[in-house]
Every structure is written in C-alpha cells, then in structure tokens.
Protein backbone atom coordinates (compact mmCIF):
# COMPACT_ATOMS: atom_id res chain seq x y z
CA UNK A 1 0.00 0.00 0.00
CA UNK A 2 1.46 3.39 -0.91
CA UNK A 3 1.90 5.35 2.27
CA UNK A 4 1.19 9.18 2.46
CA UNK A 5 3.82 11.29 4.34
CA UNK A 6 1.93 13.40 7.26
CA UNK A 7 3.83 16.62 5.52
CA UNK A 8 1.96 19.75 4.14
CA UNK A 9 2.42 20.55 0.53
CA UNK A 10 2.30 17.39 -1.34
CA UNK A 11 0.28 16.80 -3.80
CA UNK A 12 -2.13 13.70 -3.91
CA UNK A 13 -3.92 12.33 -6.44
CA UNK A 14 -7.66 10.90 -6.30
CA UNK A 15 -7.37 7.29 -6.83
CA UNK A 16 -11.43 6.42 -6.08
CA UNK A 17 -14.08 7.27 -8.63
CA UNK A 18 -15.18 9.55 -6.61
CA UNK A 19 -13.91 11.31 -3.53
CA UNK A 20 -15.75 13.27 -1.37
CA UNK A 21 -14.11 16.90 -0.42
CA UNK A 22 -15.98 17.00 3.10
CA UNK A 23 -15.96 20.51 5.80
CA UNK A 24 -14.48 18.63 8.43
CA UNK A 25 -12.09 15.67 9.49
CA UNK A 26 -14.65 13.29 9.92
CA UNK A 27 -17.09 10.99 7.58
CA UNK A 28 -20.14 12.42 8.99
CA UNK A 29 -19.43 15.94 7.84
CA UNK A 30 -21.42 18.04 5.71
CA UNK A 31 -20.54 17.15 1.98
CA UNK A 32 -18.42 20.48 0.43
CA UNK A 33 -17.86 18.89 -2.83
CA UNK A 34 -16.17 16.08 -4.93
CA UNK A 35 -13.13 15.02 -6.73
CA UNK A 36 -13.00 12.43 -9.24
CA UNK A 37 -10.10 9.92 -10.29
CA UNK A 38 -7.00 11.19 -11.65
CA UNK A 39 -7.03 15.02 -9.70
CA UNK A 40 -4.58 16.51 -7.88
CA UNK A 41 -4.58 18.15 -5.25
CA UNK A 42 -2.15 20.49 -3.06
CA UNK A 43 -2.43 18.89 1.09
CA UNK A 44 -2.41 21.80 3.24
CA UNK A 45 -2.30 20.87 6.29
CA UNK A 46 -2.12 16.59 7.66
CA UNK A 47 -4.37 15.51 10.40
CA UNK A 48 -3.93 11.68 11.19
CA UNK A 49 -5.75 9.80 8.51
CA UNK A 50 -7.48 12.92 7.06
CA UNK A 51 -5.90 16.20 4.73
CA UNK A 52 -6.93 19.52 4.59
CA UNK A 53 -6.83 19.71 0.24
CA UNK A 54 -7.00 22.10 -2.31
CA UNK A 55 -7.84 21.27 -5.86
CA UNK A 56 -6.91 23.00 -9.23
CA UNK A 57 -9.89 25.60 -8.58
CA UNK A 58 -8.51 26.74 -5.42
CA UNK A 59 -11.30 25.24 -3.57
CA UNK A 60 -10.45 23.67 -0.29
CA UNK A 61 -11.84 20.57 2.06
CA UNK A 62 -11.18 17.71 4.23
CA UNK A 63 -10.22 14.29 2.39
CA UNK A 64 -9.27 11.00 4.15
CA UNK A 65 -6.49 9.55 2.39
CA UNK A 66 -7.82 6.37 1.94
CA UNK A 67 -9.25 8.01 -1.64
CA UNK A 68 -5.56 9.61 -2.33
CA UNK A 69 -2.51 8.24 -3.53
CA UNK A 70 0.89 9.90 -4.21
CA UNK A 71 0.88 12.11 -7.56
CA UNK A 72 2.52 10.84 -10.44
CA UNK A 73 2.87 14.22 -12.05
CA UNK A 74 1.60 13.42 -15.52
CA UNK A 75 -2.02 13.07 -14.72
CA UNK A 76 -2.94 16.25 -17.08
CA UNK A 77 -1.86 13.85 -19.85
CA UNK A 78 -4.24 10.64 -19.14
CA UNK A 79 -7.24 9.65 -21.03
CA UNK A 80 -10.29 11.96 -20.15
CA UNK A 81 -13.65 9.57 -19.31
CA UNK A 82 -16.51 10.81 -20.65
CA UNK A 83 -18.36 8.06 -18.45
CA UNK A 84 -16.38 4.38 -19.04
CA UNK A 85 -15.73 1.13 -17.24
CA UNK A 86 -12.26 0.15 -16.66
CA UNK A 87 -10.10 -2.59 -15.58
CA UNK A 88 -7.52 -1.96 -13.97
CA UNK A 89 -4.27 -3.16 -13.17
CA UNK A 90 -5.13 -5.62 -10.15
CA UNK A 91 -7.90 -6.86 -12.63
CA UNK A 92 -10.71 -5.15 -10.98
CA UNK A 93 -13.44 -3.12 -13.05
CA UNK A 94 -14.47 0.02 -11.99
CA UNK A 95 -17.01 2.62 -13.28
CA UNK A 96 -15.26 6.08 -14.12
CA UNK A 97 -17.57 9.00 -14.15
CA UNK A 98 -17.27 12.02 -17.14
CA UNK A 99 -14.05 14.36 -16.28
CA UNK A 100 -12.29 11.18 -14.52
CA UNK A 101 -8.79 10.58 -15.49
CA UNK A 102 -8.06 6.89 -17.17
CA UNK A 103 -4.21 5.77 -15.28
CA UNK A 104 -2.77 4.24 -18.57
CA UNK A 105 -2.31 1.09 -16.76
CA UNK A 106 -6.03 0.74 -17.32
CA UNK A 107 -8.38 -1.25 -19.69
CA UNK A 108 -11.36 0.55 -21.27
CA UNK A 109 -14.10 -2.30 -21.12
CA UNK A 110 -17.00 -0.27 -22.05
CA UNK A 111 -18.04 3.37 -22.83
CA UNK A 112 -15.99 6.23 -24.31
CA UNK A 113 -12.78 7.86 -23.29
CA UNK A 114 -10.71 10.29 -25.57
CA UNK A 115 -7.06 11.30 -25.35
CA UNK A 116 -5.86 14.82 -24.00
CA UNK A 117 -5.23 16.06 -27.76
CA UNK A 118 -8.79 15.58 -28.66
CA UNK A 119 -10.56 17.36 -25.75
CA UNK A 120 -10.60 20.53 -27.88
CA UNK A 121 -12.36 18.73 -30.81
CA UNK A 122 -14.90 17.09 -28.79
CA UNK A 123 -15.41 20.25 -26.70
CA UNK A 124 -14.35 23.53 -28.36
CA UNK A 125 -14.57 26.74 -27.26
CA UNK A 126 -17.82 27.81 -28.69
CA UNK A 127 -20.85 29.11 -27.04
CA UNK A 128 -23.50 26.86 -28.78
CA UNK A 129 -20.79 23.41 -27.91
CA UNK A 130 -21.09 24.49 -24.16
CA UNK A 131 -24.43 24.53 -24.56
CA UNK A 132 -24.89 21.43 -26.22
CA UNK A 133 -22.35 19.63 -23.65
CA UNK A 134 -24.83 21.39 -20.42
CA UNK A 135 -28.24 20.18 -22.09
CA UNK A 136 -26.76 16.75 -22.76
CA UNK A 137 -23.96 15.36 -21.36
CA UNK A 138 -25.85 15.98 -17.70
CA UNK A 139 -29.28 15.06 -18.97
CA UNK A 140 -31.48 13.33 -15.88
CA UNK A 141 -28.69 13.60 -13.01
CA UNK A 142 -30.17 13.59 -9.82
CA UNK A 143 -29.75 16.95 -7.82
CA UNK A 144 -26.87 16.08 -5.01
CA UNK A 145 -25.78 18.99 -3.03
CA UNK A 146 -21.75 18.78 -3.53
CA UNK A 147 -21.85 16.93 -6.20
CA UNK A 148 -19.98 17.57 -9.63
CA UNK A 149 -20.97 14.24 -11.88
CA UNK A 150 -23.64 12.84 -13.76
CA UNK A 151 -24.13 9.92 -10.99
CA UNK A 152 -25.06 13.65 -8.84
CA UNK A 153 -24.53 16.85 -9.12
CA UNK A 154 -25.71 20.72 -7.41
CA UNK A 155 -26.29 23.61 -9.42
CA UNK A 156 -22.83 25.38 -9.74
CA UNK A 157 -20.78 22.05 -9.59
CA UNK A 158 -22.47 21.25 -12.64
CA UNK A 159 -21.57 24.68 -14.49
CA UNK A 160 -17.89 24.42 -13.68
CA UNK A 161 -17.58 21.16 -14.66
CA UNK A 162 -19.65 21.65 -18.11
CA UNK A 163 -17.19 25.10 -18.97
CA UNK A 164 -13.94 23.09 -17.04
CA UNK A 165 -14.70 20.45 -20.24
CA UNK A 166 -14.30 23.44 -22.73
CA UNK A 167 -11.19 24.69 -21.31
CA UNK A 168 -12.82 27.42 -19.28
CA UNK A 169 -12.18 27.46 -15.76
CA UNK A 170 -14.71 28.90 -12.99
CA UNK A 171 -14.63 28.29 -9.00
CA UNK A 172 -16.87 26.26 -7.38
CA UNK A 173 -19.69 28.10 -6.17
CA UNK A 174 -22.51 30.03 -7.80
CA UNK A 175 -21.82 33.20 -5.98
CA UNK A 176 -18.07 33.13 -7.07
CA UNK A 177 -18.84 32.34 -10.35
CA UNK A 178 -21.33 35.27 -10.87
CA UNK A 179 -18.36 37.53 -10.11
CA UNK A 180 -16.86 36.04 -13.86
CA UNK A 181 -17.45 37.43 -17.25
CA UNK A 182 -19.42 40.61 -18.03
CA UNK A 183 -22.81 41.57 -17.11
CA UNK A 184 -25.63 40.97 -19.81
CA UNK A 185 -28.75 41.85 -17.58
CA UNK A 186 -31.10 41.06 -14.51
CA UNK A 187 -33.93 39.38 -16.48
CA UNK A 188 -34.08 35.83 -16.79
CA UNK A 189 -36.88 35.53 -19.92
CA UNK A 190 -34.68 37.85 -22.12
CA UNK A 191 -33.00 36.27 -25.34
CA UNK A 192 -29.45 35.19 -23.90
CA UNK A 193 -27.19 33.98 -25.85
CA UNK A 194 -26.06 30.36 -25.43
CA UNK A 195 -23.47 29.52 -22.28
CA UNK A 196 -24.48 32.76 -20.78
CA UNK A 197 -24.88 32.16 -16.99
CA UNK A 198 -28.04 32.74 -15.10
CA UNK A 199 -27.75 33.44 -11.13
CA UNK A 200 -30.86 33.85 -9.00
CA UNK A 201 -31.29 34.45 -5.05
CA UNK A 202 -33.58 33.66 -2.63
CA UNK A 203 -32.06 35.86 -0.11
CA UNK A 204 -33.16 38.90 0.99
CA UNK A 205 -29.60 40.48 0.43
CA UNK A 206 -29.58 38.96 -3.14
CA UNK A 207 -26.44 36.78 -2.56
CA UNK A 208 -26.25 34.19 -5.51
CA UNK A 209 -27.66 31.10 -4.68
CA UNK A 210 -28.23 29.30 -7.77
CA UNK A 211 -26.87 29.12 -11.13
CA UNK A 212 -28.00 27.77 -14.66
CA UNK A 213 -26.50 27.83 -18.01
CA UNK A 214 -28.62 29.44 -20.81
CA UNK A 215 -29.48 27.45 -24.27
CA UNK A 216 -30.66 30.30 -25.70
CA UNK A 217 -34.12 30.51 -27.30
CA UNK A 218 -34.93 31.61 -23.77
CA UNK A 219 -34.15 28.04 -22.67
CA UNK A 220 -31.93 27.57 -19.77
CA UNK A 221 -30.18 24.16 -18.29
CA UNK A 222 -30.02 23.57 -14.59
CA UNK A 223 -29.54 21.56 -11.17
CA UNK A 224 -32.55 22.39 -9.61
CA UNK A 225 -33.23 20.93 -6.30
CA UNK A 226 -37.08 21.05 -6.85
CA UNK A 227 -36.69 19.68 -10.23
CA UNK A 228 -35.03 16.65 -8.56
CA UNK A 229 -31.92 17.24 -10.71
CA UNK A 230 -31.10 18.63 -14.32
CA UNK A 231 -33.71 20.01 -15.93
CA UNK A 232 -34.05 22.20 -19.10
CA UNK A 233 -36.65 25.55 -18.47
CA UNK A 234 -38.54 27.39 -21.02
CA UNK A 235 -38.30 30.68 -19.28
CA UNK A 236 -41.23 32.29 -20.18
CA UNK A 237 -43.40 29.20 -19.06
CA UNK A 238 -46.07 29.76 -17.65
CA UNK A 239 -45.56 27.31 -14.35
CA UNK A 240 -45.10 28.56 -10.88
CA UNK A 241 -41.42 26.92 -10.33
CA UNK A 242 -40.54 29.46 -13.65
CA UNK A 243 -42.28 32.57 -12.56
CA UNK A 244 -39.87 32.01 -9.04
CA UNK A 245 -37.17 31.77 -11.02
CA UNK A 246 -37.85 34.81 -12.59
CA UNK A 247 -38.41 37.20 -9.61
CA UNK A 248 -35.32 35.61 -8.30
CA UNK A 249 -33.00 36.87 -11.22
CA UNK A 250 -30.15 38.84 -10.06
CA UNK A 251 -27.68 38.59 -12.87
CA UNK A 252 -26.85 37.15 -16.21
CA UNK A 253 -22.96 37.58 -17.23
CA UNK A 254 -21.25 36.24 -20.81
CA UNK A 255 -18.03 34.11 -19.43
CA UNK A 256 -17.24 33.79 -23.06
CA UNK A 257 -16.53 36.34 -25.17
C-alpha cells in the first residue's frame, strides 16, 4: 500500500471514482464537494488519517487519504472519461464518471474515453458546444448537493464542470462564479445567448444562490433541487417553479466572449 507522508504541501492524487471533499475531518461531515479519479490536489495541512486539500480551482476541504494516492505528475496527460468502465491493473473493473482521469495502466471495457489532444475537438470553445455539452452530457442527473458528476450533481458544480470540459475554468460556487465574465442583464426571460450564466437568489440580500447555463431561445439548463436534478426551463413558461425563477433573477454575465 502506498503510504502518504503526514507533511503539508504534497500533492495527492484521487485514486477512487469519486472522492468526497468534506468541511471537516470526519465521515459524517457536511458534503463540500467532490473530486474524481485522476485530480490533484495540493495537502495543506495533515491531520492523522485525514488532509486539509486544495484542488486545481482553489477550492479547499477535508479528504481521508484512503481516496488519495501519491501524484505521479503526468495526470494532465491521461485519457479523459466521458463516463467508461475500466479494468484496472489488479484486474478489478471500476465505473469512471465524465471528467475522470483513465491511469494508462487501465483497460477501457466499455463506454468512451478520448485522449488529452482531442478534448478541444470534442469540446471547443464555442458558445453553442457548451451549450450542447450542459443540455446533454448531464441530462437526468439527480440533484446532489456537492456533487460535480452525472451519478449527482448541485447547481454550480455542474456549471464548472460543463465550462472546465471546454477549457474554461470557474470556481466552485454560484456566488463566485457570478463575479466572472461581463454583465448581460437582470432578467431571466430575455434572449441570452447560449453559455451565458443565469444566477438567481432567494435571499433577501440577493447573494447568488443558484446558477443555470442558458441554451438560448430563452431556454436555460439547470440543477434544480425542486426539479429533482437537471432540468431544461422554457423561461417564459407559464408554471409557478418558472415565474420564481424569474423574480429571483439577479444577474446574467457572458463568461465567453
């Protein structure tokens, strides 16, 4: 087993599917967000079994090592999953969810996988791809607060993971990300142009609470926690879930330009 020096400022890398980035030291802790196989991350600080982490978008939690294993330092150059069962090298098979890293020692038994060189022609920088990649690639994930995959996912963990596959990177959460890009307007029904981002509030200060990423057409794709998961709106719907959303528009800003 590959043992994981108690020092601060090594990197790890995620060697489970999925690993959960939690807000304290302890299994039972509120779920921050998740990491998936083949991330690095940067240990700040070593607490017995557990690490304090920070991943590639700055954002910071508690991870017990059993899900980490010492970084190889050419991760950036394995095989992206875009959702694929694997064997690996012990001869186990594993299901690998979409943005998971594929160690080359690994088999590809089923689904699809491309290499690093072909990330920008499956997912180019274009407004209408993002789009395309946010009202497909997530379609009929269950809402999971924390959660950044298809097998789960909350509202802004599945707009910086959708933009992270186009080369664009945004922070974690919806009220940092509504500090990117430029402002378009306040009104959610108005014709936005595809991969323009949405934020709403339910707070009486108007702190961003929720994010979606627009279709156009007035369409918009989300994590919605009262839609159960990812759902595409018609904006101008007439439904009372829609008409909330639209009193609770606080911002629309272009991230691509």
């Amino acid at each position: 087993m590959t043992v994981i020096e108690s020092s601060s400022q090594q990197s790890l890398t995620v060697r489970s599917s999925i690993a959960p980035m939690l807000g304290e030291p302890r299994i039972s802790a509120p779920l921050s967000s998740q990491l998936v196989a083949g991330e690095v991350v940067k240990v700040l600080e070593h607490r017995g079994d557990w690490v304090h982490a920070r991943g590639a978008d700055a954002y910071e939690g508690w991870m017990h090592t059993g899900y980490l294993s010492l970084c190889s330092g050419n991760e950036d150059t394995w095989r992206l999953s875009l959702g694929t069962v694997v064997r690996e090298a012990n001869g186990c098979a594993r299901a690998l969810p979409l943005c998971a890293r594929i160690a080359p020692t690994a088999e590809i038994i089923s689904g699809e996988a491309i290499d690093v060189r072909q990330i920008v022609t499956h997912f180019p920088l274009d407004a209408k791809a993002i789009a395309q990649t946010a009202s497909s690639r997530y379609a009929g994930t269950s809402y999971m607060w924390g959660g950044v995959t298809p097998w789960g996912c909350d509202c802004s963990g599945f707009v910086q993971r959708v933009f992270q596959l186009h080369g664009i990177p945004l922070p974690r959460d919806a009220w940092q990300q509504a500090l990117h890009g430029t402002a378009v307007s306040s009104r959610a029904p108005d014709a936005h142009a595809p991969a323009d981002l949405l934020f709403f509030s339910d707070r009486d200060d108007q702190r961003v609470t929720h994010v979606g990423v627009s279709l156009g057409d007035g369409r918009m794709a989300h994590s919605g926690l009262a839609r159960g998961g990812v759902v595409i709106e018609q904006l101008d719907a007439d439904d009372p879930y829609v008409a909330r959303l639209r009193a609770q528009c606080v911002a629309v800003r272009r991230v691509l330009v």
